[in-house]
C-alpha atoms as a PDB file:
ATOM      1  CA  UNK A   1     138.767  77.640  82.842  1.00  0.00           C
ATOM      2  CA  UNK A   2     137.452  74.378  84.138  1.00  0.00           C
ATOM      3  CA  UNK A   3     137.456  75.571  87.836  1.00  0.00           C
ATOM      4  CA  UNK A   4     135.054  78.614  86.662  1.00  0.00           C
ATOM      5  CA  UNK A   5     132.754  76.885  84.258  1.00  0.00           C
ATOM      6  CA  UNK A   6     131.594  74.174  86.205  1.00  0.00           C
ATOM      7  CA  UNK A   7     127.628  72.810  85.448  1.00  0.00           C
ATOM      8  CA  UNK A   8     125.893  74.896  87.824  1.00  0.00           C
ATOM      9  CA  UNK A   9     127.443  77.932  86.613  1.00  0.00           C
ATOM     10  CA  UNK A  10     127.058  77.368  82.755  1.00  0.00           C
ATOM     11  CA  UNK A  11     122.790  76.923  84.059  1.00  0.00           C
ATOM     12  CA  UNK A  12     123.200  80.566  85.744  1.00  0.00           C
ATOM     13  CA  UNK A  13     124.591  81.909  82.570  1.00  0.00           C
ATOM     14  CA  UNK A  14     122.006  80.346  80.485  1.00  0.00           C
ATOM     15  CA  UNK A  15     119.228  81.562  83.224  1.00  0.00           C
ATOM     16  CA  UNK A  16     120.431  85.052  82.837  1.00  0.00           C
ATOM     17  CA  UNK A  17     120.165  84.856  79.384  1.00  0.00           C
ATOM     18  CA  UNK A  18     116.957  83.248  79.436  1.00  0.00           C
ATOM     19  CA  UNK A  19     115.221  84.631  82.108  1.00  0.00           C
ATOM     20  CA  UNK A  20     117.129  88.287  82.934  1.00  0.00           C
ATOM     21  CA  UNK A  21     116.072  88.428  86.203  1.00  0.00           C
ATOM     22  CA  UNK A  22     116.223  91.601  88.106  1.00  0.00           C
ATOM     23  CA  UNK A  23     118.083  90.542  91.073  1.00  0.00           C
ATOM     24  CA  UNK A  24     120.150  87.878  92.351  1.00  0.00           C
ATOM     25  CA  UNK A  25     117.323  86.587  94.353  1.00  0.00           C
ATOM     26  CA  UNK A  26     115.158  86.394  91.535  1.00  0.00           C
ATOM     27  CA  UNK A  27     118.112  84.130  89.601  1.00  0.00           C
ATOM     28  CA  UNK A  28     118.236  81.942  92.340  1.00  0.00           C
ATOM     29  CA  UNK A  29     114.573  81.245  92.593  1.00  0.00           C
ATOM     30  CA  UNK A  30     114.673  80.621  88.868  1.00  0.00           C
ATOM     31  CA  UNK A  31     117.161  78.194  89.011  1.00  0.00           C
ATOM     32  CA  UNK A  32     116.247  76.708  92.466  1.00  0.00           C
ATOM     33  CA  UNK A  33     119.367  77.446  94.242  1.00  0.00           C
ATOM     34  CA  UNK A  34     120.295  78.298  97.604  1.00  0.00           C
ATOM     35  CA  UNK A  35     120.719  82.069  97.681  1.00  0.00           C
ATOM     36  CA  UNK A  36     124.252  82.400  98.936  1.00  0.00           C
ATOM     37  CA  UNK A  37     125.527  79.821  96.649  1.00  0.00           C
ATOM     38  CA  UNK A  38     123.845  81.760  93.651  1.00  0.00           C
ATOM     39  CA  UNK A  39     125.890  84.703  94.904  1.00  0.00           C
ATOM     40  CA  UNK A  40     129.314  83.283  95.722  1.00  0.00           C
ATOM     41  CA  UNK A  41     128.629  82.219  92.161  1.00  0.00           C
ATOM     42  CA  UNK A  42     127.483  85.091  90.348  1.00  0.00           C
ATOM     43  CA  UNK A  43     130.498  86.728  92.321  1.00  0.00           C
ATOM     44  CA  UNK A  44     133.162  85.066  90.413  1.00  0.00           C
ATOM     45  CA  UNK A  45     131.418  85.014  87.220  1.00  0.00           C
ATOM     46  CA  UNK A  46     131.452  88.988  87.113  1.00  0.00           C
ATOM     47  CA  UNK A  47     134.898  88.239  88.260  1.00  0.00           C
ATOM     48  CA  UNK A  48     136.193  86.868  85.061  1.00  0.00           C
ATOM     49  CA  UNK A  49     134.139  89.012  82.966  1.00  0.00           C
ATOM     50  CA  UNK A  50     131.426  86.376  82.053  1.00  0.00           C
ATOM     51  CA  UNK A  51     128.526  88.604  83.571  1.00  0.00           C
ATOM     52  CA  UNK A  52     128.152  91.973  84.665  1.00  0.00           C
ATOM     53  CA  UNK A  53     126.417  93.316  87.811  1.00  0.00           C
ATOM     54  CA  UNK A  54     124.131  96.596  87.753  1.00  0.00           C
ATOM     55  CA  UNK A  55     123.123  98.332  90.662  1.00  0.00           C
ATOM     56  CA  UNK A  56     119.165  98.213  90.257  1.00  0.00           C
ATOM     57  CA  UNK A  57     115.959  99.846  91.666  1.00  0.00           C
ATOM     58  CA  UNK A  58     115.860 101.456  95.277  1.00  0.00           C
ATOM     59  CA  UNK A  59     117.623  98.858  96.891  1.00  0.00           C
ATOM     60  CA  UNK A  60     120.325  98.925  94.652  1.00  0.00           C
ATOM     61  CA  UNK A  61     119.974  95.118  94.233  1.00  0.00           C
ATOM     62  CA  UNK A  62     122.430  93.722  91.643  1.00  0.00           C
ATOM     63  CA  UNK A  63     121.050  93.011  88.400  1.00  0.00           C
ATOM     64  CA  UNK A  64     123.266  90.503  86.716  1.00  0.00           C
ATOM     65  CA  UNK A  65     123.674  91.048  83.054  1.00  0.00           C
ATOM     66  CA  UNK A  66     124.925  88.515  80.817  1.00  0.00           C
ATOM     67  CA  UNK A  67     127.742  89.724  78.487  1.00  0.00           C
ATOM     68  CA  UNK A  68     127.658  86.962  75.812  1.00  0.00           C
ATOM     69  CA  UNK A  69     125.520  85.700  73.174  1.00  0.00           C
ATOM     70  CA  UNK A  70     127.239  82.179  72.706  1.00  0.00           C
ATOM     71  CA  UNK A  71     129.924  80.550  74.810  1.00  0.00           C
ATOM     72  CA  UNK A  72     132.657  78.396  73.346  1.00  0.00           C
ATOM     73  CA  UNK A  73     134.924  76.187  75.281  1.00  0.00           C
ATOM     74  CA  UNK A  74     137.210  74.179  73.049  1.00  0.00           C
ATOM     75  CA  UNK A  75     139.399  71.647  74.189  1.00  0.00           C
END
């Protein structure tokens, strides 16, 4: 689980959360990321189940949606 939570990854989370931004594009501008980093890493997040991804509006961009109130990593 180490490999998929990593720092950057637990800030998207919280930015979804936080911020449930309509697009991809919009997450990475809140977080002031690099766009295709912000997707690889959205990518695997929906991946394991952390987020899901909507198709949204008329460009069918993806709207990530968290799927988690609290996230606990024990040791």
């Amino acid at each position: 689980m180490g490999k998929v939570v990593t720092g950057a990854r637990l800030e998207l989370l919280t930015a979804i959360r936080a911020y449930k931004p309509k697009s991809i594009q919009a997450l990475s501008r809140f977080v002031k990321r690099d766009f295709k980093n912000v997707y690889q890493d959205v990518k695997l997040l929906a991946e394991y189940g952390l987020i899901e991804l909507k198709e949204s509006g008329a460009r069918k961009a993806a709207l990530p949606i968290a799927k988690f109130t609290e996230l606990l990593i024990a040791a």
